[in-house]
Protein backbone atom coordinates (compact mmCIF):
# COMPACT_ATOMS: atom_id res chain seq x y z
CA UNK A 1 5.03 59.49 2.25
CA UNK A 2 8.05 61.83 1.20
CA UNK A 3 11.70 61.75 2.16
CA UNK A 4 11.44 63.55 5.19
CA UNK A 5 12.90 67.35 5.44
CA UNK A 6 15.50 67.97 8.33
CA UNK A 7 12.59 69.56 10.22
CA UNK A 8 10.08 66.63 10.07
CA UNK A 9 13.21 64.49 11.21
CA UNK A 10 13.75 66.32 14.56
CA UNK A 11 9.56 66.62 14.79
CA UNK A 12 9.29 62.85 15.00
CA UNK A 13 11.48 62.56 17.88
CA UNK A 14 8.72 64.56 20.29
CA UNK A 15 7.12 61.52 21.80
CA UNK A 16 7.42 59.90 25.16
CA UNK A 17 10.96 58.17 24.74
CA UNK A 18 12.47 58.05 27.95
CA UNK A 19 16.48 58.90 27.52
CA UNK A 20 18.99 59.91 30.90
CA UNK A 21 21.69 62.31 30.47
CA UNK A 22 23.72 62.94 33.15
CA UNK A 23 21.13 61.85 35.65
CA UNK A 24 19.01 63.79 34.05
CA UNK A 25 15.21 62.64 32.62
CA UNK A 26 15.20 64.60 29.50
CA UNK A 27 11.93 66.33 28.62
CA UNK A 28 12.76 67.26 24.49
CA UNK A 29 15.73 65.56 23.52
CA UNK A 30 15.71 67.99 20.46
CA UNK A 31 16.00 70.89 22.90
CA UNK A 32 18.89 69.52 25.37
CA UNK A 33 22.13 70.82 24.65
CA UNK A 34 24.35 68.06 23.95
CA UNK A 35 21.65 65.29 22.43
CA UNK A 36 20.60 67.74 19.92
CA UNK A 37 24.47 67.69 19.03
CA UNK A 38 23.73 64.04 17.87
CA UNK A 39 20.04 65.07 15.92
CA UNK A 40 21.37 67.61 14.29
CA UNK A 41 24.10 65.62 13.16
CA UNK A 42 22.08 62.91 11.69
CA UNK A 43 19.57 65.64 10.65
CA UNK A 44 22.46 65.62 7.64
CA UNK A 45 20.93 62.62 6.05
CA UNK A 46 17.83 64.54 5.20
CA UNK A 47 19.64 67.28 3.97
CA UNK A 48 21.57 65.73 1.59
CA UNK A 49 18.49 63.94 0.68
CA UNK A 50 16.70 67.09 -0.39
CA UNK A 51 19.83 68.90 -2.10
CA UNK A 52 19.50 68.57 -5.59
CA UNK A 53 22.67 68.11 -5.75
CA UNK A 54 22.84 64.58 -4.67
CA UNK A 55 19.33 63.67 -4.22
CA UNK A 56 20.30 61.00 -7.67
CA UNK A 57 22.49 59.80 -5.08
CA UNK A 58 20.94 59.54 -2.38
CA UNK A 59 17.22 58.34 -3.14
CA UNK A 60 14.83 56.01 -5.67
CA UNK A 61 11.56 55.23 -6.30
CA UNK A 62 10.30 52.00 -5.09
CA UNK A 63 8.08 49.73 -7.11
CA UNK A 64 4.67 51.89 -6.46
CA UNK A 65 6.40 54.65 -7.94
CA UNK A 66 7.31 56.47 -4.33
CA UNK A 67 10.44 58.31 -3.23
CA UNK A 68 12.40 56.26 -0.65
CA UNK A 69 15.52 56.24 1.21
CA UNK A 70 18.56 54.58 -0.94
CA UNK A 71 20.66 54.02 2.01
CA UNK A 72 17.68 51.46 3.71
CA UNK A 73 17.32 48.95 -0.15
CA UNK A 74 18.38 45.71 -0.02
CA UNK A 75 21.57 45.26 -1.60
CA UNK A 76 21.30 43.20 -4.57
CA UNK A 77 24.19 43.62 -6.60
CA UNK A 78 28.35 44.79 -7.07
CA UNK A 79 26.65 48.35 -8.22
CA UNK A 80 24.37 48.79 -5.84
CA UNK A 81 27.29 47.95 -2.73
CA UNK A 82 28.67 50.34 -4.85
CA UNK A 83 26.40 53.04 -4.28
CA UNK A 84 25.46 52.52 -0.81
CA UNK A 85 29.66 53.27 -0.07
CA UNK A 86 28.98 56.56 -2.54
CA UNK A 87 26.20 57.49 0.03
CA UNK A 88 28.13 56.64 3.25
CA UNK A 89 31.44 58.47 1.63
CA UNK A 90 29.05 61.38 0.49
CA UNK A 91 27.78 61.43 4.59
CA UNK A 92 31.35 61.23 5.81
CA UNK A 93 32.92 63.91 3.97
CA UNK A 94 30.56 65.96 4.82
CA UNK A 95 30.11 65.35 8.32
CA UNK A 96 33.87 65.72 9.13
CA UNK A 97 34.33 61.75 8.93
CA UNK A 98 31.63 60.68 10.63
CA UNK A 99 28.75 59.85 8.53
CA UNK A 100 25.27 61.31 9.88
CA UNK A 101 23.97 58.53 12.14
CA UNK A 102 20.09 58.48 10.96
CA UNK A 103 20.68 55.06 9.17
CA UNK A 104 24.15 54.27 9.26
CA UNK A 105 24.58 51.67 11.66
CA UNK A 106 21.17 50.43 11.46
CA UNK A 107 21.13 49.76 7.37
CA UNK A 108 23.68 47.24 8.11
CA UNK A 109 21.56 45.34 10.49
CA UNK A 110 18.86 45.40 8.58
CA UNK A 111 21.00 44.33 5.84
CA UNK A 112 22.17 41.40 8.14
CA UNK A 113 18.87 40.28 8.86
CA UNK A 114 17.70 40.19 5.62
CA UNK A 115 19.71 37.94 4.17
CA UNK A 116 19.92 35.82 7.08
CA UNK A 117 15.52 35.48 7.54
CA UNK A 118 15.48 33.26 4.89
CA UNK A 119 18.19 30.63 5.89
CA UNK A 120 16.29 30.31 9.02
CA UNK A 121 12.87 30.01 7.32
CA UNK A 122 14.20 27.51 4.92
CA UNK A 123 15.47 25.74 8.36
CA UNK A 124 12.60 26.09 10.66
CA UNK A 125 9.81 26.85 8.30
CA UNK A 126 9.26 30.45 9.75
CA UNK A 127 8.06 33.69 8.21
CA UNK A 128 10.99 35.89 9.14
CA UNK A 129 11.44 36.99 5.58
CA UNK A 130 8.41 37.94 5.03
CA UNK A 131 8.19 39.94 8.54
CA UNK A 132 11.59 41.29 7.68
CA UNK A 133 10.58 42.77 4.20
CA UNK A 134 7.43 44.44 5.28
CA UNK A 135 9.72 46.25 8.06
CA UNK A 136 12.06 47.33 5.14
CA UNK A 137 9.15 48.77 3.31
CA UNK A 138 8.38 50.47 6.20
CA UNK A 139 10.98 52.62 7.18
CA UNK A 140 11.45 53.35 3.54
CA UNK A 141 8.27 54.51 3.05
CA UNK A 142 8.14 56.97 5.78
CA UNK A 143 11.93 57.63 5.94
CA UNK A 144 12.97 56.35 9.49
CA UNK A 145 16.04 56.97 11.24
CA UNK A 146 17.30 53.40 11.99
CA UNK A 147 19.99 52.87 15.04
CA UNK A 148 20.95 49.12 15.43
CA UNK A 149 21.02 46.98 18.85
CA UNK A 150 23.98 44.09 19.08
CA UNK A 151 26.29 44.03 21.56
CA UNK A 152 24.96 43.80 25.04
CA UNK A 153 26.22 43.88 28.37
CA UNK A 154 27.64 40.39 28.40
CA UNK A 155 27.91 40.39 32.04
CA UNK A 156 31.20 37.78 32.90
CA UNK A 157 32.84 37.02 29.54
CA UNK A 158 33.62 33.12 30.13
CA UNK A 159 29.80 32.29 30.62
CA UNK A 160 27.20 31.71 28.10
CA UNK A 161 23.96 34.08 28.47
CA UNK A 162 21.88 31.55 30.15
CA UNK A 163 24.86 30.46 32.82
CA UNK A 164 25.31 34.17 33.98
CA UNK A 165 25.15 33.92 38.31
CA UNK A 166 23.97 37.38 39.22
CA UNK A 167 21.18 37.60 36.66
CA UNK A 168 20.05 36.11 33.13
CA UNK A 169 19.17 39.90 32.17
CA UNK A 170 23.15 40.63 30.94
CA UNK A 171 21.87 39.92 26.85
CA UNK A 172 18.77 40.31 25.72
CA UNK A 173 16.30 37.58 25.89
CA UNK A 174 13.01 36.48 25.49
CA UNK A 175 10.92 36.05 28.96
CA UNK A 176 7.31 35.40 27.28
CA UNK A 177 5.55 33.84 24.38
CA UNK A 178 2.24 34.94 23.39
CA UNK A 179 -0.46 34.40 20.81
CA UNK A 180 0.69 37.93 19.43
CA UNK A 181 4.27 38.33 20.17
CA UNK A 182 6.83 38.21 22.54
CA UNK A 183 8.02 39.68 25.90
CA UNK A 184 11.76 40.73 26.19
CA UNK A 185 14.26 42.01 28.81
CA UNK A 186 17.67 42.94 29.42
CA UNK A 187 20.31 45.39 28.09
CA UNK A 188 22.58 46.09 24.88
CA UNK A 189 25.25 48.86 25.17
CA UNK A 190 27.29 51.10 22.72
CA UNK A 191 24.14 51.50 20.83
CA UNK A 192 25.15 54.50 18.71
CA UNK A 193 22.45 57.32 18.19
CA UNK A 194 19.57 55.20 19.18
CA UNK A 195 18.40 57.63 21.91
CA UNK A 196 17.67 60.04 19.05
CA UNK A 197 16.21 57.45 16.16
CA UNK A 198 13.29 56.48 15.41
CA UNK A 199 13.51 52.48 15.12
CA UNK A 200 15.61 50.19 16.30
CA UNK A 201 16.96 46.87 14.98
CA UNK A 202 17.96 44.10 17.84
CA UNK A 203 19.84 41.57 16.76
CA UNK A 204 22.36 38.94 18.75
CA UNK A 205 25.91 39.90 19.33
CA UNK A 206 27.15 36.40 19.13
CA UNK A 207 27.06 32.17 18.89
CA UNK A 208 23.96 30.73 21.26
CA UNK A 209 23.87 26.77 22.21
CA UNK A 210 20.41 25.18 23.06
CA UNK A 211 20.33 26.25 26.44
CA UNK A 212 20.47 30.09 25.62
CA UNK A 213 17.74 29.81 22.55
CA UNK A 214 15.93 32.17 24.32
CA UNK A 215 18.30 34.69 23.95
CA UNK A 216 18.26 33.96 19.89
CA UNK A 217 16.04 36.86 19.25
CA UNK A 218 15.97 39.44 16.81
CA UNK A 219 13.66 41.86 16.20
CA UNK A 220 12.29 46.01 15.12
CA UNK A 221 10.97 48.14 17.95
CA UNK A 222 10.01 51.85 17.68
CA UNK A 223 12.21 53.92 20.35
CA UNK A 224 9.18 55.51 22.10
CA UNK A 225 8.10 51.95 23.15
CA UNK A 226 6.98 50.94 26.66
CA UNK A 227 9.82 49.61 28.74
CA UNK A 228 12.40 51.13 26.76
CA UNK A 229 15.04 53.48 28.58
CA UNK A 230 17.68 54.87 27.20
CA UNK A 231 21.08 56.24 29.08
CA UNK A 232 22.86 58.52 27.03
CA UNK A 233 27.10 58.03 27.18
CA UNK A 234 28.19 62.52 27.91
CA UNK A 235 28.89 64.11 24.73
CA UNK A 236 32.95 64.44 24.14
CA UNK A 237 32.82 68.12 24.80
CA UNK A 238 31.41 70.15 27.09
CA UNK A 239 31.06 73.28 25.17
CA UNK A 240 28.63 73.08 22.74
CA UNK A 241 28.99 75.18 19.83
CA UNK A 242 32.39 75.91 20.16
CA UNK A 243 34.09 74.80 17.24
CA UNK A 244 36.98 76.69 17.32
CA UNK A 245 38.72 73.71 20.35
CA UNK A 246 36.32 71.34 19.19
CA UNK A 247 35.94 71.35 15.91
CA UNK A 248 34.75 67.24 15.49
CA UNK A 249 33.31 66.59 18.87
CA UNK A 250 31.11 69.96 18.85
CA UNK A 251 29.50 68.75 15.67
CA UNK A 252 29.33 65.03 15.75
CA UNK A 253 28.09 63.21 19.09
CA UNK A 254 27.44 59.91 18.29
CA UNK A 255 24.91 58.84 21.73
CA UNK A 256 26.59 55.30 21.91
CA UNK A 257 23.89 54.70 25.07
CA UNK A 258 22.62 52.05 27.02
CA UNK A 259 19.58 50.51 26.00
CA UNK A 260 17.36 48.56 28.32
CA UNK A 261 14.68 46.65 27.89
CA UNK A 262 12.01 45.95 31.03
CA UNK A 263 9.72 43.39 29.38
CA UNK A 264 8.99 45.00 26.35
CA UNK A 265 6.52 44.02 23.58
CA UNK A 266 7.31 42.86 20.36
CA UNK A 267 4.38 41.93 18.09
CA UNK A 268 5.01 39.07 15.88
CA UNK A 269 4.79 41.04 12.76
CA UNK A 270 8.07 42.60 14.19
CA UNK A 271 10.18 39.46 15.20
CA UNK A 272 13.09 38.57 12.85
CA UNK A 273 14.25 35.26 14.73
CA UNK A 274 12.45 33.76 18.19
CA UNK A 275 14.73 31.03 19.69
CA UNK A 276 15.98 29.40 16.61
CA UNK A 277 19.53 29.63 18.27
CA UNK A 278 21.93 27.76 15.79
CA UNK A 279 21.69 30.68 13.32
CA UNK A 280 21.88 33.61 16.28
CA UNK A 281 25.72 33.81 14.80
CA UNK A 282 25.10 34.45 11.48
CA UNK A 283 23.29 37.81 11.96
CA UNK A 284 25.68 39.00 14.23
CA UNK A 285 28.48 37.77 11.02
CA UNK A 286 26.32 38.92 8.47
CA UNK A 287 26.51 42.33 9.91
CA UNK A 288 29.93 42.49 10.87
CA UNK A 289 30.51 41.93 6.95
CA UNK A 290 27.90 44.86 5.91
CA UNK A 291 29.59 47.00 8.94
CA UNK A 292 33.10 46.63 8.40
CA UNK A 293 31.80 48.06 4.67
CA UNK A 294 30.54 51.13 6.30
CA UNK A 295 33.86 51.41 8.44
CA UNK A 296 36.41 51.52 6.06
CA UNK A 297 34.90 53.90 3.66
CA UNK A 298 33.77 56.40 6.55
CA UNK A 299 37.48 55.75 7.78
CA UNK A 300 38.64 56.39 3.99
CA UNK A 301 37.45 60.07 4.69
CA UNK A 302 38.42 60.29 8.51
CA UNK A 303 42.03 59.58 6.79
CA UNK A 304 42.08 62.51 4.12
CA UNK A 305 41.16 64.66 7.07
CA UNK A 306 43.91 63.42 9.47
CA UNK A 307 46.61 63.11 6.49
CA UNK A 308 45.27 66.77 5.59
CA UNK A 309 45.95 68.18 9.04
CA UNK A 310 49.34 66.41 9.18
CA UNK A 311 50.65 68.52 5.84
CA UNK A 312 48.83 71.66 6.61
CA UNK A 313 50.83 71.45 9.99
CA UNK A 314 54.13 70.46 8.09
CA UNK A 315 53.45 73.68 6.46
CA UNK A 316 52.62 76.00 8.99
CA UNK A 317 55.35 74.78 10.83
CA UNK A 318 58.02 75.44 8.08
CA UNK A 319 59.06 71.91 8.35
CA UNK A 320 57.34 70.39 5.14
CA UNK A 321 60.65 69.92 3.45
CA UNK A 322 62.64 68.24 6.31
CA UNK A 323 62.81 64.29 5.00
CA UNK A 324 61.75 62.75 8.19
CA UNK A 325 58.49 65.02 7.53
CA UNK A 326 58.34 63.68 4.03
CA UNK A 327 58.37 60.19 5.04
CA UNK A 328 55.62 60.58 7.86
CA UNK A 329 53.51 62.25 5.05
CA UNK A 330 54.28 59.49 2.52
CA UNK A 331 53.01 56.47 4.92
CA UNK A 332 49.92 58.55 5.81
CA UNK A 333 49.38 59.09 2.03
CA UNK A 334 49.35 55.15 1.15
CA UNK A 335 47.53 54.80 4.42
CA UNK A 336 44.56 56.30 3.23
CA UNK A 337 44.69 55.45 -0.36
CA UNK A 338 45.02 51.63 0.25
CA UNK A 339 42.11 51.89 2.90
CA UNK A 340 40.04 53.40 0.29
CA UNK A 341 40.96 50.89 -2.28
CA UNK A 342 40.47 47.99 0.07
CA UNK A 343 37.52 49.42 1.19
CA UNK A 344 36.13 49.46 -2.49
CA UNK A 345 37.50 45.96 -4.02
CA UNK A 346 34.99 44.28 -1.15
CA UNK A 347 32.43 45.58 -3.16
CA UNK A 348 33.66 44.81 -6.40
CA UNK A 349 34.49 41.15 -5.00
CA UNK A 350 31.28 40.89 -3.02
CA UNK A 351 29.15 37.59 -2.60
CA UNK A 352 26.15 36.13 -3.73
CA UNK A 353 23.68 34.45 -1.06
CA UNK A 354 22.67 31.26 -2.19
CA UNK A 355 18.84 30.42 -3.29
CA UNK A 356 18.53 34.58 -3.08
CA UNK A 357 19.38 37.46 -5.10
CA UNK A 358 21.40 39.00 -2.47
CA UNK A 359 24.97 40.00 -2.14
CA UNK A 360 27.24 41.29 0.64
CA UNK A 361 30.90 42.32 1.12
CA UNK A 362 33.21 40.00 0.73
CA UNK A 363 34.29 39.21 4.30
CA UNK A 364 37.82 38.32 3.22
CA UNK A 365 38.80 41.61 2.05
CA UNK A 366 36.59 43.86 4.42
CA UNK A 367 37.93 42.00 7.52
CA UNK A 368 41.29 42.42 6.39
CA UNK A 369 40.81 46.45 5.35
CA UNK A 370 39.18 46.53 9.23
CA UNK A 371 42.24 45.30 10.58
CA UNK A 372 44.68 47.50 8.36
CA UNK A 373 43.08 50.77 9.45
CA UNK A 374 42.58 50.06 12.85
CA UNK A 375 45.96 48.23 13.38
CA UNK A 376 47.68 51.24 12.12
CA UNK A 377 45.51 54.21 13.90
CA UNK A 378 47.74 54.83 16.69
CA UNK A 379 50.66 54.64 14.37
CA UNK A 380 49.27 57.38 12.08
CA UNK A 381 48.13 59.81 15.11
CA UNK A 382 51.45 59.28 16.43
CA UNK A 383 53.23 60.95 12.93
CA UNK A 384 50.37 63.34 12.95
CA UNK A 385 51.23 64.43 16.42
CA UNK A 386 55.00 64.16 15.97
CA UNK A 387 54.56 67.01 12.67
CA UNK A 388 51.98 69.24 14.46
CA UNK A 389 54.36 68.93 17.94
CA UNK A 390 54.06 69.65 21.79
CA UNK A 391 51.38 72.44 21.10
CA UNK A 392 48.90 70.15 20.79
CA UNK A 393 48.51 69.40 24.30
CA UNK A 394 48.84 72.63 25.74
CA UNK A 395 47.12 74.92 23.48
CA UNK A 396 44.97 77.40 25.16
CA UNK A 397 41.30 78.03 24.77
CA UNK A 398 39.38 79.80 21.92
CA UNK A 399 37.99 81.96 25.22
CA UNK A 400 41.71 83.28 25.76
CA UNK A 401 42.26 83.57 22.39
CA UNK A 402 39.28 85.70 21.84
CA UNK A 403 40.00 87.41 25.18
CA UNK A 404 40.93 91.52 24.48
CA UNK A 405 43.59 90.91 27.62
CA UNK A 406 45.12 87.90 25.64
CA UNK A 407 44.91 87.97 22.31
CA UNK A 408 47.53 89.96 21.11
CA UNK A 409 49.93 87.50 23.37
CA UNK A 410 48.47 84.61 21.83
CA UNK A 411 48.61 86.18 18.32
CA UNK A 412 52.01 87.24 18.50
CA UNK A 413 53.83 83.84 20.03
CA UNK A 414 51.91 81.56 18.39
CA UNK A 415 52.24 82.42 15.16
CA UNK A 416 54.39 79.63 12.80
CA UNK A 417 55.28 80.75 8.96
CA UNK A 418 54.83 84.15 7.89
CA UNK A 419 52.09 84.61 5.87
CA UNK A 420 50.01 81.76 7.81
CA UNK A 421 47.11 83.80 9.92
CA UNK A 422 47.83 82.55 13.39
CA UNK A 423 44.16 81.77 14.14
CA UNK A 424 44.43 79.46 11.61
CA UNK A 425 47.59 77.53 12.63
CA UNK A 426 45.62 77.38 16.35
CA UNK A 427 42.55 75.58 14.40
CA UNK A 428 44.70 73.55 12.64
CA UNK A 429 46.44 72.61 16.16
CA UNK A 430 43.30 71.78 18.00
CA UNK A 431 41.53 69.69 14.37
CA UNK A 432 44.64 67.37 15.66
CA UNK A 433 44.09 67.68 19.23
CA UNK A 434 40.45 66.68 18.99
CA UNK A 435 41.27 64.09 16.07
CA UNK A 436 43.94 62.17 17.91
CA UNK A 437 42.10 61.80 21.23
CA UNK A 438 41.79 58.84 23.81
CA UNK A 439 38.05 58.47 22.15
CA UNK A 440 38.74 58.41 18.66
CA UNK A 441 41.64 56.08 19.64
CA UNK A 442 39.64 53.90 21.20
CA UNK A 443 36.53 54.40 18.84
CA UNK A 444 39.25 53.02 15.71
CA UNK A 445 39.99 49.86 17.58
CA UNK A 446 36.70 48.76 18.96
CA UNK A 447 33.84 50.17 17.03
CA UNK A 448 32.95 47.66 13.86
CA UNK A 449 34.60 45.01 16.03
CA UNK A 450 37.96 44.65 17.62
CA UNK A 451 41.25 43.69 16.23
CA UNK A 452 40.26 39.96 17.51
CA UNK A 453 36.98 39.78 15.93
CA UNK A 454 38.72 40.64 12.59
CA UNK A 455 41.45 38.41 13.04
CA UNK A 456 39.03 35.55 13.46
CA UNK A 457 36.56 36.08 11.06
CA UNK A 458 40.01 36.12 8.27
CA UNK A 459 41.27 32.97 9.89
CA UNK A 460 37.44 31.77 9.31
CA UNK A 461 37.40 32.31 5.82
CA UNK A 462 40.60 31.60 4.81
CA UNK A 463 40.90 29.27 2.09
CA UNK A 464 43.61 26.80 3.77
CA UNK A 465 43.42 23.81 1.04
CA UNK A 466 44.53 26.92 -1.84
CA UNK A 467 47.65 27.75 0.32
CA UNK A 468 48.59 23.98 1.36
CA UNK A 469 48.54 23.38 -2.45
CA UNK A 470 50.70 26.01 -3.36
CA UNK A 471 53.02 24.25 -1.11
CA UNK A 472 52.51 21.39 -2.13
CA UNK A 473 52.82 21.54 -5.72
CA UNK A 474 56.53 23.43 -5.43
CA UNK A 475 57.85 20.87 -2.73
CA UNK A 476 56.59 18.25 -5.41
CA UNK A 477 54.24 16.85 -2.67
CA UNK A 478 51.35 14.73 -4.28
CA UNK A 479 48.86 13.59 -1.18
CA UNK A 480 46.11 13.27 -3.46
CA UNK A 481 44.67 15.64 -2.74
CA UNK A 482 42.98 18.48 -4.89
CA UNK A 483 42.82 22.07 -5.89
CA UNK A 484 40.59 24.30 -8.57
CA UNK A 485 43.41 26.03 -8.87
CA UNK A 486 46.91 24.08 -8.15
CA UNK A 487 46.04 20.86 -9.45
CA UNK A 488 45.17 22.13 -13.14
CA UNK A 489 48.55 24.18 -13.70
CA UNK A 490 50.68 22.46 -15.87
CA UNK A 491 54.10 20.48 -15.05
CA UNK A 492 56.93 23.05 -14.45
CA UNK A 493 59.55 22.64 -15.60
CA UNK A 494 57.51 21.31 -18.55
CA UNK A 495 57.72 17.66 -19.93
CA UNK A 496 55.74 18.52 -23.00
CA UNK A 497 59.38 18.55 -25.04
């Protein structure tokens, strides 16, 4: 089959999903309001995909010759991590920072999984790989939107998933075996655009022990299945369309719903990991590593944006040349730039899977650029709200502006520099006001993991024996113990003369 035009996209999704919004059952999701906010957002992905323009970019043939989705390969080299952060840059930029959520999130599970399937089958014996491969194939062939299914409910935090009291149902889990698959049931949350995709990935969200193997389960499901219902989280606006005070939240709704899952089917064909609990942690690492990729180069654009709006304000304001300006402008400038470069040197330093020809992100450096831009979000809104000032929470609406009564008001007192159209210093004003929100705040922090997640994962792969050493060898401590790298250098000061 073809990549998919925008139109066969939104097509596909007319089946008998059942998605809430609002206490709503909706009919059509691609005729509600607010969800078709989120298709035709990740309707971009077949756009681009059909623009000449970047259609090198964004697709390839696979080995019978076919045209298939880039974005959904298996990464198998520096270049091709490469590419896949061209495609999810490409996608941000021209989404307004938020790439088009047809495969976004659910490329990096699928990512995850494959290079974890074969681990486990070299464990256990299993098939996974093979399963895993054929699922690949797939959604390439008939270019599928892909949303991905980790993190669920939890229930209370301090107990495992099999010693929850009020119900075993908190994390997904299996409830049957049979000859032809598997029975599952209970919940994952924050799963972004998956009310509007057409596959999903389920993976664990976290370390199992013996007693909660059941819950070790991974697997693909189409989003139509029986059992499946989606509730949908309310759009950030509630004006669709109006993208004059909601310039980012009018056009990008990312759906980050509530799955559940009332004994659902899973054939075999489609199960990625059943029970085999002592690896259930490295999917949900695995993908935190292809993830944290896809964060800080989607964040890499999100930054030109805000450090954009922050020196367009400067400049409407008349203020660019004040130096307190100048230094809020500076930060924001290496900001960006060192997210982007971080961002890119996990590629370049990625690693190989052993026994495979697979690679991923180095988790060093992409845990640490995760950390960086999300440690220092509410610092950079703060300057961008400090230059753009007070009018940015008490700007009226684009229906006063564009009110005969009120315009002329509005036009007259809240104009800035002469020469700067005052409509476009109130656009300007409410980009920031919509870009430095409680959501996107919160959205920076917690989305692609939390600030703890990241903190352990560089404590995790820290090389401890390489810092001890450099210690070591300048306090002229010798343990016996060794180092590639410290225990080779010569003698300083040198005894060769």
């Amino acid at each position: 089959m073809a990549i998919k035009t925008p139109q066969d996209f939104i097509k596909s999704l007319k089946d008998n999903r059942t998605v809430y919004y609002a206490g709503e059952k909706i009919k059509d999701i691609t005729q509600h309001p607010f969800l078709k906010i989120c298709i035709d957002w990740m309707a971009m992905d077949y756009v681009l995909s059909n623009d000449p323009r970047y259609r090198e970019l964004m697709v390839e043939k696979d080995k019978d010759g076919e045209d298939v989705p880039f974005i959904l390969s298996a990464q198998k080299s520096r270049e091709d991590l490469l590419r896949l952060r061209e495609v999810v840059k490409l996608l941000a930029r021209v989404c307004y920072g938020k790439p088009s959520g047809a495969k976004f999130v659910g490329k990096d599970g699928l990512n995850a999984v494959t290079v974890v399937a074969p681990r486990v089958d070299k464990k256990y014996g299993t098939n996974y790989a093979a399963n895993v491969e054929k699922y690949r194939q797939y959604l390439r062939k008939n270019d599928l939107s892909l949303a991905l299914a980790m993190t669920d409910v939890k229930g209370d935090r301090s107990l495992r998933p099999s010693q929850q009291k009020q119900h075993l149902d908190f994390y997904v889990h299996i409830v049957e075996e049979r000859s032809d698959g598997i029975v599952v049931r209970g919940a994952k949350t924050h799963i972004s655009q998956s009310p509007c995709s057409n596959e999903m990935i389920v993976v664990p969200c976290r370390a199992m022990k013996e007693d909660d193997k059941d819950y070790a389960v991974s697997f693909g499901i189409n989003c139509d299945a029986k059992g499946i219902t989606f509730v949908s989280t309310p759009a950030e606006t509630d004006e669709p369309g109006n993208f004059f005070d909601h310039p980012i939240s009018a056009s990008t709704y990312i759906n980050d719903a509530l799955v559940v899952f009332d004994d659902v089917f899973v054939p075999n064909e489609r199960v990625f990991m059943k029970g085999e609990w002592p690896l259930a942690s490295n999917i949900a690492y695995m993908f935190g590593n292809f993830h944290r990729l896809s964060a800080e180069t989607y964040k890499a654009a999100e930054l030109e944006i805000l450090t954009g709006a922050a020196i367009a304000m400067a400049e409407y304001n008349g203020i660019e040349k004040a130096s307190h300006v100048q230094e809020k402008i500076s930060w924001l400038i290496q900001y960006a730039e060192a997210v982007e470069i971080l961002g890119r040197a996990a590629c370049e330093h990625c690693v190989t899977e052993p026994d495979s020809d697979l690679v991923y992100p180095n988790p060093m450096v992409a845990n640490i650029c995760k950390l960086y831009f999300a440690d220092n979000w509410h610092q950079a809104t703060k300057y961008v709200q400090d230059i753009a000032g007070g009018i940015v929470a008490t700007v009226p609406s684009a229906k006063d502006y564009f009110n005969p009564k009120t315009h002329d008001v509005m036009e007259k007192y809240f104009g800035g520099r002469d020469g700067v159209p005052t409509e476009d210093r109130l656009k300007m004003v409410k980009l920031v006001k919509d870009f430095t929100s409680v959501y996107e705040d919160v959205l920076t922090i917690h989305a692609e993991g939390s600030l703890a997640a990241q903190k352990m994962m560089i404590f995790a792969n820290a090389d401890f024996n390489r810092y001890k050493a450099a210690a070591k060898r300048v306090a002229r401590i010798d343990d016996g113990t060794k180092d590639d790298i410290y225990s080779n250098l010569p003698d300083f000061p040198s005894k060769s003369y």
